[in-house]
Protein backbone atom coordinates (compact mmCIF):
# COMPACT_ATOMS: atom_id res chain seq x y z
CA UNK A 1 109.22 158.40 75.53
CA UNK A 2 106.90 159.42 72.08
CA UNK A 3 110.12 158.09 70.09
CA UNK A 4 108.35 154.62 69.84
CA UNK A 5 105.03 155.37 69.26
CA UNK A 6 104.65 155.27 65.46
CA UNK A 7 106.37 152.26 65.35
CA UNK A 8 104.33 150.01 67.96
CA UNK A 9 101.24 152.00 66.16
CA UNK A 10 102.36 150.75 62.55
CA UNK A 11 103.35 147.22 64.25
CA UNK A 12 99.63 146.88 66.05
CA UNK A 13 97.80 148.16 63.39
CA UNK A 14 99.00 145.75 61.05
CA UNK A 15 98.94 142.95 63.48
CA UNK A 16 95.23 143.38 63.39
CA UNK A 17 95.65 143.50 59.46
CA UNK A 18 93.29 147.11 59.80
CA UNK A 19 94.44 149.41 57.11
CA UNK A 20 95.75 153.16 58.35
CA UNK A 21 92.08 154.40 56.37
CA UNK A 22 89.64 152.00 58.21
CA UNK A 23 91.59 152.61 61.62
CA UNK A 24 90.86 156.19 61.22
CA UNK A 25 87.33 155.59 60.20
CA UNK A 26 86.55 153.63 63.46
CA UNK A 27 88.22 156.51 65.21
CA UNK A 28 86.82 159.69 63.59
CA UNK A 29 89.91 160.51 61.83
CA UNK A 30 91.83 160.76 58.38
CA UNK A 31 94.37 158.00 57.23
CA UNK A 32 96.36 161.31 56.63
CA UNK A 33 95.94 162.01 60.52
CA UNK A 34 97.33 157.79 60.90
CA UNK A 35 99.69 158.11 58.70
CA UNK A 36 101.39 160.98 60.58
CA UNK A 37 100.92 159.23 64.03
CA UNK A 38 103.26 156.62 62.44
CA UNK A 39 105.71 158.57 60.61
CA UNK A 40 106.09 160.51 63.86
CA UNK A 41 105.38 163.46 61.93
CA UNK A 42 102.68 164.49 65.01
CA UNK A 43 101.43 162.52 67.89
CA UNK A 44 97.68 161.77 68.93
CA UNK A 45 95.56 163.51 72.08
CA UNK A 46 95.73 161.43 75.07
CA UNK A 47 91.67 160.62 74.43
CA UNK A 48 92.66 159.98 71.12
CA UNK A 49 95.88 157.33 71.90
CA UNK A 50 93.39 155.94 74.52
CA UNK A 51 90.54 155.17 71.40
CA UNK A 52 93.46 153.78 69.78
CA UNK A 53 94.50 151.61 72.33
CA UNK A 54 91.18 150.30 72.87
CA UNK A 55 90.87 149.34 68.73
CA UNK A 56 93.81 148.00 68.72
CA UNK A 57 93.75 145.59 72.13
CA UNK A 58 96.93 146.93 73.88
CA UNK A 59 97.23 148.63 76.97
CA UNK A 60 98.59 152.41 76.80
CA UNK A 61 102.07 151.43 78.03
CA UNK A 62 102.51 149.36 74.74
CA UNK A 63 102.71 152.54 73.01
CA UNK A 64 104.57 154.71 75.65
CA UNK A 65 107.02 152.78 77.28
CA UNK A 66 110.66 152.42 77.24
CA UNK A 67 111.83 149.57 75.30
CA UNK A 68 112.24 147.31 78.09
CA UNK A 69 112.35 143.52 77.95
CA UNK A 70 108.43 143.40 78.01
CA UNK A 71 107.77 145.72 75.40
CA UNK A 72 110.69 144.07 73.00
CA UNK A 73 109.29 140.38 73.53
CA UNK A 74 105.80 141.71 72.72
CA UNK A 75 106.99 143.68 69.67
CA UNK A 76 109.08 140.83 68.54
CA UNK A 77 105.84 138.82 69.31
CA UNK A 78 103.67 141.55 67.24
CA UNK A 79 105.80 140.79 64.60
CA UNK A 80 106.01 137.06 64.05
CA UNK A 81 102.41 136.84 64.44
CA UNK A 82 101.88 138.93 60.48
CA UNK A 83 104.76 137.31 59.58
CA UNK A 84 102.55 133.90 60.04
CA UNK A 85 99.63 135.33 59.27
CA UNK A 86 101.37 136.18 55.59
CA UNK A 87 102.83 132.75 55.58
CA UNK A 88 99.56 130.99 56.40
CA UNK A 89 97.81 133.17 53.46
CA UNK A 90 101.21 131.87 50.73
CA UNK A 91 100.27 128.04 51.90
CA UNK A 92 96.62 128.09 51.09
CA UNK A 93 97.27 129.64 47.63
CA UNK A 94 100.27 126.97 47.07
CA UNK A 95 97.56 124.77 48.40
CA UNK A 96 94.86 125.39 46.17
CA UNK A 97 97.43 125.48 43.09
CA UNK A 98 98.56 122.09 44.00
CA UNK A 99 95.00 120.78 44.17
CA UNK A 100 94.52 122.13 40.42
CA UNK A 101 97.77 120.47 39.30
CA UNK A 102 96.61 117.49 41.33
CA UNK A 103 93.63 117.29 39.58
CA UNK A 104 94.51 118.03 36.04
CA UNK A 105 97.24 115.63 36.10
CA UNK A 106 95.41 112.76 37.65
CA UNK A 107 92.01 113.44 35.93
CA UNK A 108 90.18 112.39 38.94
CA UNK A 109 86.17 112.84 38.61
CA UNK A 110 85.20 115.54 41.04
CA UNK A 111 84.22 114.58 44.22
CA UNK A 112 80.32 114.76 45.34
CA UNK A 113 78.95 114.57 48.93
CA UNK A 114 77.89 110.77 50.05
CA UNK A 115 74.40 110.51 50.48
């Protein structure tokens, strides 16, 4: 049942783009102590899982359930939501190089607030 725990752990964390350090932090805990929840190394206290639950906005069962339909479509879910979230952050900075290039090129005067 603990099998899938550091990986729906990793996969939430992340998901709420909360490094393993500042998770800990907001939990009274090491990154070393994170780290080893998701490597599987060691598992958390049930207070503990229940803090982490709470931080990271899923329901216990996320973490301890069988892989069953439910928990694969929100894991898959989990997962294509930082995928976009990394995708979203690559098109503003393509974005805001294309401005530049759009700007050099056409040698536009910069633009000022109507009054």
């Amino acid at each position: 049942m603990l099998d899938l725990f550091p990986g729906r752990l990793k996969s939430a964390r992340e998901i709420k783009s909360i490094s393993q350090r500042k998770l800990g932090m907001k939990l009274g805990l090491s990154d070393k102590a994170i780290s080893a929840y998701e490597s599987g190394r060691t598992y958390p206290p049930l207070d503990t899982l229940l803090k982490i639950a709470k931080e990271l906005d899923k329901p216990i069962s996320y973490f301890l359930q069988e892989d069953n339909k439910e928990a694969s479509l929100i894991s898959k879910i989990d997962k294509l939501t930082f995928e976009l979230k990394d995708f979203s952050k690559e098109l503003e900075e393509v974005r805001a190089v294309l401005l530049e290039e759009l700007k050099k090129e056409c040698k536009l005067p910069p633009i000022t607030p109507e009054e």
